[in-house]
Structures are given as C-alpha cells and as structure tokens.
Protein backbone atom coordinates (compact mmCIF):
# COMPACT_ATOMS: atom_id res chain seq x y z
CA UNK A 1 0.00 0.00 0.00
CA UNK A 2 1.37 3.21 -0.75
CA UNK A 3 0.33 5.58 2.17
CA UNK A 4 1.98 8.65 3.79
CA UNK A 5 -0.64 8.49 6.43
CA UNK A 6 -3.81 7.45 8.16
CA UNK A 7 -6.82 9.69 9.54
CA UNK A 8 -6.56 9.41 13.32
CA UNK A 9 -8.31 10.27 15.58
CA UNK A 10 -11.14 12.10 13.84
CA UNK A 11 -15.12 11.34 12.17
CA UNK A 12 -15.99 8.20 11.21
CA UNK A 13 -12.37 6.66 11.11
CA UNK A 14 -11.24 6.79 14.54
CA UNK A 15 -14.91 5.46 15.77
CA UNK A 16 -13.84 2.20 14.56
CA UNK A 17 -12.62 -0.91 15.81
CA UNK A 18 -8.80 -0.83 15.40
CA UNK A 19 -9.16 -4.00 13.80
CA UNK A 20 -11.51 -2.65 11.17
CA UNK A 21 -9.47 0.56 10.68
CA UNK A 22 -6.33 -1.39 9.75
CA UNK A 23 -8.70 -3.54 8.01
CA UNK A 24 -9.65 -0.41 5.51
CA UNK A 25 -5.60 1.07 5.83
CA UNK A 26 -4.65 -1.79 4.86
CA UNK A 27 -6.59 -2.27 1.50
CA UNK A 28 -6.26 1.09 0.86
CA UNK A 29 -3.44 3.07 -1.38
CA UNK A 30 -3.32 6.91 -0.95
CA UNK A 31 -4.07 9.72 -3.16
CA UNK A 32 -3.10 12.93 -3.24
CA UNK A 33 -5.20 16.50 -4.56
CA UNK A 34 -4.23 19.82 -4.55
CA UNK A 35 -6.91 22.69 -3.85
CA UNK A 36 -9.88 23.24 -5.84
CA UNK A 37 -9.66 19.42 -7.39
CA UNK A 38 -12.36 17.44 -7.94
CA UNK A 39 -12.10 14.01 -5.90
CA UNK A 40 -15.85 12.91 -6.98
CA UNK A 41 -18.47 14.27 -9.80
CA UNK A 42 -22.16 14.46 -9.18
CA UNK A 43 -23.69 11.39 -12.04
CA UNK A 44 -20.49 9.50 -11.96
CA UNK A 45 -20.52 5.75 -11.04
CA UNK A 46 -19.12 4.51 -7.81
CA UNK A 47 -16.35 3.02 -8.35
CA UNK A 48 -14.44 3.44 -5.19
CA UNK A 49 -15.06 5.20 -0.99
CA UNK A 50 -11.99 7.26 0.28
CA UNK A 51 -11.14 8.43 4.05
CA UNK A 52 -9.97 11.77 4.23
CA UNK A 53 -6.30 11.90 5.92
CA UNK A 54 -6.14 15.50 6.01
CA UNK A 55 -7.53 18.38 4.24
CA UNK A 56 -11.22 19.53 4.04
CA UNK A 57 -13.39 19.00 1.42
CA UNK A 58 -16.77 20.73 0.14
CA UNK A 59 -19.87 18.59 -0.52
CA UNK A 60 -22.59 20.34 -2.69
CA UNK A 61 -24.69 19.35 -6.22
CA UNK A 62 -25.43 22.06 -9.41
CA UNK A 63 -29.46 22.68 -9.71
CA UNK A 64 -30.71 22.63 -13.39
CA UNK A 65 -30.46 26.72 -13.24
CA UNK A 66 -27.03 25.95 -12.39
CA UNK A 67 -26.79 26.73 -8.54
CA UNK A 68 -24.70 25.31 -6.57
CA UNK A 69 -26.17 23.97 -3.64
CA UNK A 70 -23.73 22.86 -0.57
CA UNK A 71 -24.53 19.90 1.32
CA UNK A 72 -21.44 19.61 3.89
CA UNK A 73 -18.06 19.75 4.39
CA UNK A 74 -15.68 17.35 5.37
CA UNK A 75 -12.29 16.93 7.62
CA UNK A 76 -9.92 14.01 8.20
CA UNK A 77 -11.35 10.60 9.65
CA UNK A 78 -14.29 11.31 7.10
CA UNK A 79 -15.74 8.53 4.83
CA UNK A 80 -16.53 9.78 1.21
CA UNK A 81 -18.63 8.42 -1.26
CA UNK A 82 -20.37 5.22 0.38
CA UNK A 83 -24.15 5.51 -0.71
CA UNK A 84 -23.75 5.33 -4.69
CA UNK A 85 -21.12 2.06 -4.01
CA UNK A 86 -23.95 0.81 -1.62
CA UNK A 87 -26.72 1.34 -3.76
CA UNK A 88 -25.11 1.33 -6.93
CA UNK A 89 -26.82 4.33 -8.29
CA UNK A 90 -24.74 7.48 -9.89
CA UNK A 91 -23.19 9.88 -7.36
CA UNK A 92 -26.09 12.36 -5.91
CA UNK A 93 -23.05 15.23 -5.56
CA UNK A 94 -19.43 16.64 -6.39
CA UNK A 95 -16.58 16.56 -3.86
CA UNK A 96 -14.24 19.06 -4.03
CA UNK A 97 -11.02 19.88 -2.15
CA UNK A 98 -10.78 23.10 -0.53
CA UNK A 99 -7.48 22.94 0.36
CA UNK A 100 -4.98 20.27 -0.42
CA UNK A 101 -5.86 16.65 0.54
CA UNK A 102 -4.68 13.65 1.07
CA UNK A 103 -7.43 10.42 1.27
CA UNK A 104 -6.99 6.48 0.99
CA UNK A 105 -9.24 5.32 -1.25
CA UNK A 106 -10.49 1.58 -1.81
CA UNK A 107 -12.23 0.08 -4.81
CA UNK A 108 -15.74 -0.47 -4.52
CA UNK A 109 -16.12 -4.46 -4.64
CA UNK A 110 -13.08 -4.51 -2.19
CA UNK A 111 -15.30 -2.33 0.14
CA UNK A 112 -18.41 -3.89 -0.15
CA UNK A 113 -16.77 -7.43 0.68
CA UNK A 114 -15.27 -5.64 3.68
CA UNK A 115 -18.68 -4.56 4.92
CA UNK A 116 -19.89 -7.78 4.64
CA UNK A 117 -17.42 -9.76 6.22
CA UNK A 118 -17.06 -7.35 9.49
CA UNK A 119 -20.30 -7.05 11.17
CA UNK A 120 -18.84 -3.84 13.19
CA UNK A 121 -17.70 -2.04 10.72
CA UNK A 122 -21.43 -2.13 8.63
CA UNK A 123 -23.00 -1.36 12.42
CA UNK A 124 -20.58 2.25 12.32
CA UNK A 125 -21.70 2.69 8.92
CA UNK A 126 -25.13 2.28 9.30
CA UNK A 127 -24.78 4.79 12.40
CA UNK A 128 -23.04 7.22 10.37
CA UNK A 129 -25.19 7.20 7.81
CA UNK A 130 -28.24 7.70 10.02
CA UNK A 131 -26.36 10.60 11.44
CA UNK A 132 -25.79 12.46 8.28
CA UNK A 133 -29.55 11.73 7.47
CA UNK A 134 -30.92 13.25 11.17
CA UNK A 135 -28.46 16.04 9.88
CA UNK A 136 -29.90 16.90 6.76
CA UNK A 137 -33.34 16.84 8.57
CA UNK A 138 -32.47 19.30 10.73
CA UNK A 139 -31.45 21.64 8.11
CA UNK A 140 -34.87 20.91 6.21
CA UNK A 141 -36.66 22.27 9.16
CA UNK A 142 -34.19 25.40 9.98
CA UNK A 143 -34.73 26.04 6.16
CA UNK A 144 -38.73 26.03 6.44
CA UNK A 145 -38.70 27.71 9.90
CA UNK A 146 -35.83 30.49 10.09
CA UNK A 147 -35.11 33.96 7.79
CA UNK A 148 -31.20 33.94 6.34
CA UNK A 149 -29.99 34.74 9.41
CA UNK A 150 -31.36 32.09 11.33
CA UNK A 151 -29.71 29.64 8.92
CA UNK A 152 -26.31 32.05 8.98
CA UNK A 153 -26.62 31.56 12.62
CA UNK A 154 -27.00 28.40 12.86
CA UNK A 155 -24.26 27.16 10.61
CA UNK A 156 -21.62 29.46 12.31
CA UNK A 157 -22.38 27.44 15.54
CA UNK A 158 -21.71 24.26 13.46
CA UNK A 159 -18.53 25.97 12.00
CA UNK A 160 -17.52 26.69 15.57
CA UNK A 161 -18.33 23.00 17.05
CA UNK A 162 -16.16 21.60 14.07
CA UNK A 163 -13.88 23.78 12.94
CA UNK A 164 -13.50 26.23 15.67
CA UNK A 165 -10.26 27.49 17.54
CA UNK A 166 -10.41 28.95 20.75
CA UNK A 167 -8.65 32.32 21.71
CA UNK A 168 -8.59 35.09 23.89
CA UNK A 169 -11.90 36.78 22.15
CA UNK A 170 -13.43 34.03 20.71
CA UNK A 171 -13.30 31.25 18.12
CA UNK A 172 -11.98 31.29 15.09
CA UNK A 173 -13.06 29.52 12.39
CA UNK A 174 -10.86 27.41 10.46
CA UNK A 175 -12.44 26.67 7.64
CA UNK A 176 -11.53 29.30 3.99
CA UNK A 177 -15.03 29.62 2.91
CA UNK A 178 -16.80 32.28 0.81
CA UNK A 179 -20.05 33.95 1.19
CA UNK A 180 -21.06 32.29 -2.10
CA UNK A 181 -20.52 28.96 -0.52
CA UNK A 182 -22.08 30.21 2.80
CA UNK A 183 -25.35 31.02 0.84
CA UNK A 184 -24.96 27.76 -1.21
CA UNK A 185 -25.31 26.23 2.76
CA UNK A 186 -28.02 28.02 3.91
CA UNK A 187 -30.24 27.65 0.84
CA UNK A 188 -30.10 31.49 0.45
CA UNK A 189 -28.40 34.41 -1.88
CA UNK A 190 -24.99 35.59 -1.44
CA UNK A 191 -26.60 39.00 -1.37
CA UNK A 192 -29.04 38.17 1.85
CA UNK A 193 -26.32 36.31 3.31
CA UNK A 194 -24.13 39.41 3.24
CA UNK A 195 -26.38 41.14 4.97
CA UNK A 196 -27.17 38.85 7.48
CA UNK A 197 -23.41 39.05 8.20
CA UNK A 198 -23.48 42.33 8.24
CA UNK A 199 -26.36 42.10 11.11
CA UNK A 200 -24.20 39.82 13.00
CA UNK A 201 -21.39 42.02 13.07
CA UNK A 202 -23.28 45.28 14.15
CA UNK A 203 -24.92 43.17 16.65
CA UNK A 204 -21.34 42.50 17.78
CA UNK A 205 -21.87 38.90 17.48
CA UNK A 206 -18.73 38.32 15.14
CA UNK A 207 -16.27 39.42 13.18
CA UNK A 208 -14.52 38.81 9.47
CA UNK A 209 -12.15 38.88 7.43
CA UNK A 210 -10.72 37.52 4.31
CA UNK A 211 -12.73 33.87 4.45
CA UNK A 212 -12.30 33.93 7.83
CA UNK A 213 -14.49 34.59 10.69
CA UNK A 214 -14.53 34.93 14.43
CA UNK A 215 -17.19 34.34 16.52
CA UNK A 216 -17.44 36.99 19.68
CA UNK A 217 -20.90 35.51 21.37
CA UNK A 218 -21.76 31.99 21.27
CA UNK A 219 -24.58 32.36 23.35
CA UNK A 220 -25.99 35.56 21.72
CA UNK A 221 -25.58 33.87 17.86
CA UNK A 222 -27.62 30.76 19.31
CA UNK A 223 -30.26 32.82 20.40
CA UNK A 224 -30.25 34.25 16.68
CA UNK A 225 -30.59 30.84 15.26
CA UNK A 226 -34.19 31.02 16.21
C-alpha cells in the first residue's frame, strides 16, 4: 500500500474498531489532490469510498439553473462516497477539495466485501449514515422555519463545534469559505447572506475577514438561530 498516512483520531475513522481501521488502511493506497480538485463528480458511477487523511473537502450538487447547492463539508477521519457504491446508483453530488488533501481510497467491490465480512464495521456505517440523514433533517426544518440569518446563525455554531479554535476573544473559524458557498449552505443568496453578516457584526456577534471569521458571542448567535 502506498500511504503517507492514516486519519486518526477524527469522524468516522477513529470510531472504529482498530481492527476494522487497519482492516480499511490496509486495502487502501493513498491519493493525493491539490486545492480546488475534484475528488468525486455528481452522475459518476461509484467506483471506489476514500477516508480523508487531512484536508477539508466541500460537498454540494449544481441545480438545473445551475446553482450550486452545498450539502457539507468534510475533515480528516471522514468517509466519502459510500451511498452510490452501496446502492449502486450514480453519485447524488461533487466533492471538491478546498485545500490540499490527502485520502486512501479503496475500490468499490473490495469495500463492499469488507462490509460484509465485518459485522462492526457495517453497524458504524449504518450509524453514520443515520447521522448524516438526522443532519440533513435538521437543516430541512431550519430552512422552512428560520429567515437567512437564522440559517447564517445556525451554521456558524456548526462551523464553531467543528472547525473552531479557541482564543482570547473568541473562536476562530478554520475553515476558507466564501459567502457564495455560505449562501450555497443556507439555501439562500450571497446578497441576503451578506447582509445577514453584516447584522451579525453590528450586533457585535462576530467578526470577518478575508474567508475567515470569528465568533465573539456563542450564546448571543444561538439565540439568533431562532
């Protein structure tokens, strides 16, 4: 196996049983992609998963007027692209590295076999796939029951619980993402989600910069969220 790495102690990898993470190292090889590749395309067939080693990715899928619409985004310990080599339908979305990324990734037969033969490794999957559905159900309902910066809101406090860093005036979120992808998140323009940035700062709530913010309040953005 050619590997420079494995994911750690992060996401789906590390809640494994060590025997079923070397298990999936082992039958891996790595790959490598620099920033702003495209790891998996929305319609493709899936041939193969991959478990982010390091890097972040962005999950999202083009509407037929061309928007882009994003889903999620990934860190190490993540696994990518397991429903369309379960199923065996055409990939529902495009992956696409954000910064530069390193993943293992494992032909599909190879992983479906795995699955099969190690009962706890499918019962992690399963859970990890019911968490990323209870996921998108929650932002279903924060899309039908909250205005832009509700949604804003509410996916700076996820930002923070995954991404943040802690310092001496708040956290800092460590994730380079642009208001277009922002409002690609929260199902709204870039031109309401600049403004509901702009609320957030008056409000004293956060600050930015160049694709990077800081969060001042957690408490006072939660009780935006609503």
């Amino acid at each position: 196996m050619e590997t420079t790495g494995r994911p750690g102690d992060a996401g789906f990898f590390a809640e494994l049983d060590p025997a079923d993470r070397d298990a999936i190292t082992t039958g891996s090889r790595a790959r490598r992609f620099r920033a702003g590749s495209t790891l998996m395309h929305e319609g493709q067939v899936g041939t193969e998963v991959m478990v982010l080693v390091s890097g972040r990715v962005k999950i999202s899928y083009l509407t037929t007027d061309g928007r882009e619409v994003v889903l999620d985004f990934r860190g190490p310990g993540e696994l990518l692209g397991e429903i369309a080599v379960i199923d065996g339908n055409p990939r529902s979305s495009t992956v696409e590295a954000i910064e530069a990324v390193e993943v293992l990734t494992m032909p599909a037969a190879h992983f479906r076999a795995l699955v099969a033969s190690r009962p706890s490794l499918a019962n992690q999957l399963l859970l990890n796939m019911v968490r990323r559905f209870r996921n998108a159900d929650t932002k279903l309902i924060e899309f039908g029951a909250s205005y832009t910066i509700g949604r804003v809101a509410a996916r700076l406090l996820e930002m923070v619980e995954r991404f943040g860093t802690p310092t001496g005036v708040g956290y800092v979120i460590d994730l380079p993402i642009t208001q277009e992808e922002l409002a690609g998140w929260t199902g709204a323009s870039r031109e309401a989600v600049a403004k509901a940035l702009h609320s957030l700062r008056a409000l004293g709530l956060i600050t930015t910069d160049r694709r990077q913010i800081t969060v001042l309040d957690l408490e006072g953005l939660e009780r935006r969220r609503h």
